[in-house]
Protein backbone atom coordinates (compact mmCIF):
# COMPACT_ATOMS: atom_id res chain seq x y z
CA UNK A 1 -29.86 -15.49 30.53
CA UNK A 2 -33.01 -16.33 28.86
CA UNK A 3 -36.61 -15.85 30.54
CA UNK A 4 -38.65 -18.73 30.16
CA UNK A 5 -40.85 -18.44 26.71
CA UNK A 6 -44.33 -19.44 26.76
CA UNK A 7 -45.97 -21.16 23.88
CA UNK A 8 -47.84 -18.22 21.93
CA UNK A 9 -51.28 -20.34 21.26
CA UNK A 10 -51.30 -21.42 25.18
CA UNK A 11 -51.40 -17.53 27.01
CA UNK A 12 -55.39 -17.81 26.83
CA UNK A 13 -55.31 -21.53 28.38
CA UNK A 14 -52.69 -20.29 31.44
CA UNK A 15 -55.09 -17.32 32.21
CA UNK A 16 -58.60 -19.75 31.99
CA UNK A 17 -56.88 -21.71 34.39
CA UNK A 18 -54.80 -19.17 36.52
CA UNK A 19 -58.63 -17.38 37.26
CA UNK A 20 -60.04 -20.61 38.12
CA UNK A 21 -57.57 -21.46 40.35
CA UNK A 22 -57.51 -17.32 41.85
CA UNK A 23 -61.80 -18.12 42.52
CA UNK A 24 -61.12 -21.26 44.49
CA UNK A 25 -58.37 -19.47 46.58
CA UNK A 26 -60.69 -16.46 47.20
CA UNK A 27 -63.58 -18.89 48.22
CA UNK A 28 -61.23 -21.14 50.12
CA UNK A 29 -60.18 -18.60 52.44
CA UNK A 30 -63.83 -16.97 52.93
CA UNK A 31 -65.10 -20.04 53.90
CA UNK A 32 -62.54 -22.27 55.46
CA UNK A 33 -61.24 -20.53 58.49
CA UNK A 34 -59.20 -23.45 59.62
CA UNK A 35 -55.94 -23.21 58.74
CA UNK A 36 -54.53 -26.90 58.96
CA UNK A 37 -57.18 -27.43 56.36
CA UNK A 38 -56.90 -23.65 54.35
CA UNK A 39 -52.94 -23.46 53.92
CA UNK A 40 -52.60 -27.27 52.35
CA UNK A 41 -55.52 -25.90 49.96
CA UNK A 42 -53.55 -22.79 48.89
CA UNK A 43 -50.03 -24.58 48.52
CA UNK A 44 -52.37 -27.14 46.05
CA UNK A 45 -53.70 -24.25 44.10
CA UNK A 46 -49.82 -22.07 43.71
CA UNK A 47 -48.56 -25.41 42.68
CA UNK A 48 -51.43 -26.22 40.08
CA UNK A 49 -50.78 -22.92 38.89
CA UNK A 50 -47.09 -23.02 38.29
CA UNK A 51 -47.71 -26.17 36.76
CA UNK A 52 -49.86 -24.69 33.92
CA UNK A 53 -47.28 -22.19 33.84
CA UNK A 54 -44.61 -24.48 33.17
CA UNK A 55 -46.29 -27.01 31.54
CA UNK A 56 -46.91 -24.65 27.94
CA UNK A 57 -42.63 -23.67 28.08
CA UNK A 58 -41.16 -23.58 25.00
CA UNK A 59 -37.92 -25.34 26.22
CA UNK A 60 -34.31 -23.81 24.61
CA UNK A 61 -32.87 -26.68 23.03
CA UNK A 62 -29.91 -26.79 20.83
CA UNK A 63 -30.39 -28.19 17.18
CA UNK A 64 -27.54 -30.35 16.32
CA UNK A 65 -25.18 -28.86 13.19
CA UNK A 66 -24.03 -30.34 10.26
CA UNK A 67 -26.05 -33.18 9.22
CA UNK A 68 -29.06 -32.72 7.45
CA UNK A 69 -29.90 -36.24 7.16
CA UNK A 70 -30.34 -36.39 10.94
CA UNK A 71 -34.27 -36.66 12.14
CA UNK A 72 -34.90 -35.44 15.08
CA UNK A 73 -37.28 -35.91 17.96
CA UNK A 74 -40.91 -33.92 17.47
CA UNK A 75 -40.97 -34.00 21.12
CA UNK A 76 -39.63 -35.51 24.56
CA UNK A 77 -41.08 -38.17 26.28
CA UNK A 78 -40.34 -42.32 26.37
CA UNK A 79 -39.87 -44.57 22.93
CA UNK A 80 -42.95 -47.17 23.08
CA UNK A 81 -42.90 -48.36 19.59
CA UNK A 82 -39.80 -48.93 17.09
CA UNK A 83 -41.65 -51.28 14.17
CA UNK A 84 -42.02 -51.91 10.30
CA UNK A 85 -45.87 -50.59 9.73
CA UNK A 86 -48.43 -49.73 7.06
CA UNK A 87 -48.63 -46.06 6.75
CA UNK A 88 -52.05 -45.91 5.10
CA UNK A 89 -53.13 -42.65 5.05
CA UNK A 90 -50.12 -40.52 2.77
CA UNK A 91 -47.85 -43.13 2.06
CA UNK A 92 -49.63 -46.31 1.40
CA UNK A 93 -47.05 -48.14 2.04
CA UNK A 94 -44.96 -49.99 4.82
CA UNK A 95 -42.36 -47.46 7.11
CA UNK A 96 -40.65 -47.71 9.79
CA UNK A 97 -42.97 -46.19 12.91
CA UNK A 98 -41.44 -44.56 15.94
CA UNK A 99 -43.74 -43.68 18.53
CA UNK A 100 -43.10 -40.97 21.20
CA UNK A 101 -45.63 -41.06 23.87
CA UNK A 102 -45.76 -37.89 26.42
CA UNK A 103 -47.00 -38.47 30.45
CA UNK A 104 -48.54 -35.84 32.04
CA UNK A 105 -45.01 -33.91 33.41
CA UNK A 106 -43.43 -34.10 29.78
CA UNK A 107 -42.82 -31.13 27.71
CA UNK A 108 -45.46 -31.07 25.05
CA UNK A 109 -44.02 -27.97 22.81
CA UNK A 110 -43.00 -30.06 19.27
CA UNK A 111 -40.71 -29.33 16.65
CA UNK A 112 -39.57 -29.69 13.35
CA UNK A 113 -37.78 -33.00 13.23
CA UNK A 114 -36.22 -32.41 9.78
CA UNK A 115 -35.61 -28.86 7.48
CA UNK A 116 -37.54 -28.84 4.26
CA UNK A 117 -40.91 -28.10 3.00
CA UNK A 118 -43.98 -29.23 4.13
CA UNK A 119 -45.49 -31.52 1.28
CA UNK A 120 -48.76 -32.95 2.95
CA UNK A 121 -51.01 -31.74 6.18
CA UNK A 122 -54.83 -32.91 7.60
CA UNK A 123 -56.01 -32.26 10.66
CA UNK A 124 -58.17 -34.91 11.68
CA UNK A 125 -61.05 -34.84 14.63
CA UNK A 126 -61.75 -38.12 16.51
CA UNK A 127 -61.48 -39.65 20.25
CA UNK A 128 -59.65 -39.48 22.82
CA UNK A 129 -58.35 -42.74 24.17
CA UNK A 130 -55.39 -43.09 25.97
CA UNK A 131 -52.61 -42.53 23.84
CA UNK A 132 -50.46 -45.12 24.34
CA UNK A 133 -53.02 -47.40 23.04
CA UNK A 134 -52.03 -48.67 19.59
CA UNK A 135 -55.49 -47.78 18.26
CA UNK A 136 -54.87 -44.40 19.55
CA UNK A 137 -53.34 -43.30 16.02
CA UNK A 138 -56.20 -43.81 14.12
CA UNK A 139 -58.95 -43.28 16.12
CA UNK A 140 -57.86 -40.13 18.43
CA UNK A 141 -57.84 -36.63 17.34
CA UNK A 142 -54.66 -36.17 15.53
CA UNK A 143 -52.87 -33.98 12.93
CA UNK A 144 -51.07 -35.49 10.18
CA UNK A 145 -47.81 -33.46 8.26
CA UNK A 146 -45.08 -34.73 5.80
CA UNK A 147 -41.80 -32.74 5.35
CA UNK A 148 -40.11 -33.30 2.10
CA UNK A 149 -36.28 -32.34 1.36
CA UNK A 150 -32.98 -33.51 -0.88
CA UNK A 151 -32.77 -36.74 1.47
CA UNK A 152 -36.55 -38.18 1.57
CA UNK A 153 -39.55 -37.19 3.13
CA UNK A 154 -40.62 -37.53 6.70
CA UNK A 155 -44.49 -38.15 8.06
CA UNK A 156 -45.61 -37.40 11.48
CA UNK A 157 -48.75 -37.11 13.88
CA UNK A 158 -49.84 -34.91 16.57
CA UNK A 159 -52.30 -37.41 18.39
CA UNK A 160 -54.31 -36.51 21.07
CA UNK A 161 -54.63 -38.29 24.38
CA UNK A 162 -57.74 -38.57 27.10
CA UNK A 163 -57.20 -35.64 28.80
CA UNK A 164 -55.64 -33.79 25.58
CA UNK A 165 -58.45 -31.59 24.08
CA UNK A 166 -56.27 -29.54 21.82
CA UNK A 167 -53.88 -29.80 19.31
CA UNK A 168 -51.96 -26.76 17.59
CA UNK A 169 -49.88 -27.62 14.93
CA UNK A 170 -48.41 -24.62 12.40
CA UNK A 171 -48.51 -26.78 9.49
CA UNK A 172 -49.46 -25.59 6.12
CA UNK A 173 -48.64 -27.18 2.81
CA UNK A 174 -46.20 -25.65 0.68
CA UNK A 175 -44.39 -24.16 4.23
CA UNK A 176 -40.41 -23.83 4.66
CA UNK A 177 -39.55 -25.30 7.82
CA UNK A 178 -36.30 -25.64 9.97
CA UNK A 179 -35.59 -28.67 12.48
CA UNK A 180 -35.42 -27.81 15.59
CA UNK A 181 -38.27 -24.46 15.36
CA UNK A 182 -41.29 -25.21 16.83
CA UNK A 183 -44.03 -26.72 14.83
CA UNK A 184 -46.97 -26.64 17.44
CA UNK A 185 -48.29 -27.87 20.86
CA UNK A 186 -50.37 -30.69 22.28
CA UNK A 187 -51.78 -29.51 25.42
CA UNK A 188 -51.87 -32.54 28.09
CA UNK A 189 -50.59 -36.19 27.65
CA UNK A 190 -50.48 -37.50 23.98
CA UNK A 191 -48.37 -39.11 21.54
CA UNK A 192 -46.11 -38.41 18.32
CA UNK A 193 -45.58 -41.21 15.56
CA UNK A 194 -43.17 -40.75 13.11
CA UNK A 195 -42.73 -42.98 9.88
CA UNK A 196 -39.53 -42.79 8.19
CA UNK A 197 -38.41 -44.53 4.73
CA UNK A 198 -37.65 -48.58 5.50
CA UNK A 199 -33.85 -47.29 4.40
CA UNK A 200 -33.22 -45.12 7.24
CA UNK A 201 -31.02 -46.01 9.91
CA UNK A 202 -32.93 -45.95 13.38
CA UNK A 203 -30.70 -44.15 16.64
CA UNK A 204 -33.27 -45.03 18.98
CA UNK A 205 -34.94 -48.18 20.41
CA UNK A 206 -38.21 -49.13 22.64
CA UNK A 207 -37.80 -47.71 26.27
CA UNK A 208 -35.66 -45.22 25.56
CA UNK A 209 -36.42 -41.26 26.62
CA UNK A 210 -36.05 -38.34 24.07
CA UNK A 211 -35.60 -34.68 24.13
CA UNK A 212 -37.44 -32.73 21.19
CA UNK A 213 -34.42 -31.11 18.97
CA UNK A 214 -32.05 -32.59 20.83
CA UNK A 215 -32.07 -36.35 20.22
CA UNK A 216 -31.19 -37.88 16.74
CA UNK A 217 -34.32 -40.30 16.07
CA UNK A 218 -32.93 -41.76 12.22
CA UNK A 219 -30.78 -40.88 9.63
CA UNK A 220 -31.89 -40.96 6.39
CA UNK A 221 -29.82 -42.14 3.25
């Protein structure tokens, strides 16, 4: 059976929080000696902590075998936008954008969607609006990696959201990657767009939900 893994870059974050939450228990109970008030502050705070906890899981997934022209979800969450756009930052051209957006209770570990080698990374400070605003992907703090192999070349961004104030991505030009390893962590609701050649055969359409490594987003040709 496995344990549950915890995201490497988030064990500082779960501990900042965890002693937050372990003061206001401490003061709680030196100060509030009524207990219909006192115990539904505790439960609150052993929740909030668990959900920290849980929250930064690296989830086991199981990366599916065979085709390597499969690209697969960066992360889970909902499908808001399947659409020909103008990818104007690497490309310069029109792709097809997929857009995953992450709520609050999503897992926001994010992974490799294709194998190959990583042709193209910028990390790129800015706002934080909420990220399923379509302005979001410019304007928002965001990271920005392509992943070249045999079949074409995928481009993808780690955006930032309002209450997102960090973004770890592991990408590094010139950098073998596998699908389905983890490529980073946004911590708290964001977004992931992906643009993929106007050749490639979409799998997924608006409203649907993904799972990172799990669900087939495009094939490419």
């Amino acid at each position: 059976m496995r344990f549950i893994q915890i995201d490497k870059d988030s064990k500082g974050t779960i501990a900042t929080y965890w002693s937050i939450t372990l003061v206001l228990a401490i003061i709680s109970v030196l100060f509030i000696k009524t207990p219909l008030i006192l115990v539904p502050i505790l439960l609150f705070l052993a929740v909030f902590a668990f959900f920290v906890f849980w929250f930064h899981r690296v989830p086991d997934r199981k990366v599916p075998e065979g085709d390597e022209t499969l690209v697969t979800s960066v992360a889970d969450g909902k499908i808001v936008i399947v659409e020909r756009a103008y990818e104007g930052e690497y490309f310069k051209d029109d792709r097809i954008q997929v857009s995953i957006y992450m709520d609050f209770f999503d897992v926001h570990t994010n992974f490799w969607p294709v194998t190959g080698t990583v042709s193209y990374y910028k990390y790129h400070p800015g706002r934080y609006l909420l990220a399923f605003l379509p302005k979001s992907s410019e304007k928002n703090e965001h990271s920005s990696t392509a992943v070249r192999n045999s079949h074409g070349e995928v481009f993808f961004k780690q955006i930032a959201g309002t209450f997102a104030r960090r973004i770890v991505c592991y990408s590094k030009e010139g950098l073998d990657v596998a699908r389905g390893t983890q490529c980073g962590i946004i911590k708290f609701g964001s977004r992931i767009d992906i643009y993929l050649p106007l050749d490639a055969e979409i799998l997924v359409k608006e409203g649907d939900f993904v799972k990172a490594v799990e669900t087939p987003i495009a094939r490419l040709k």
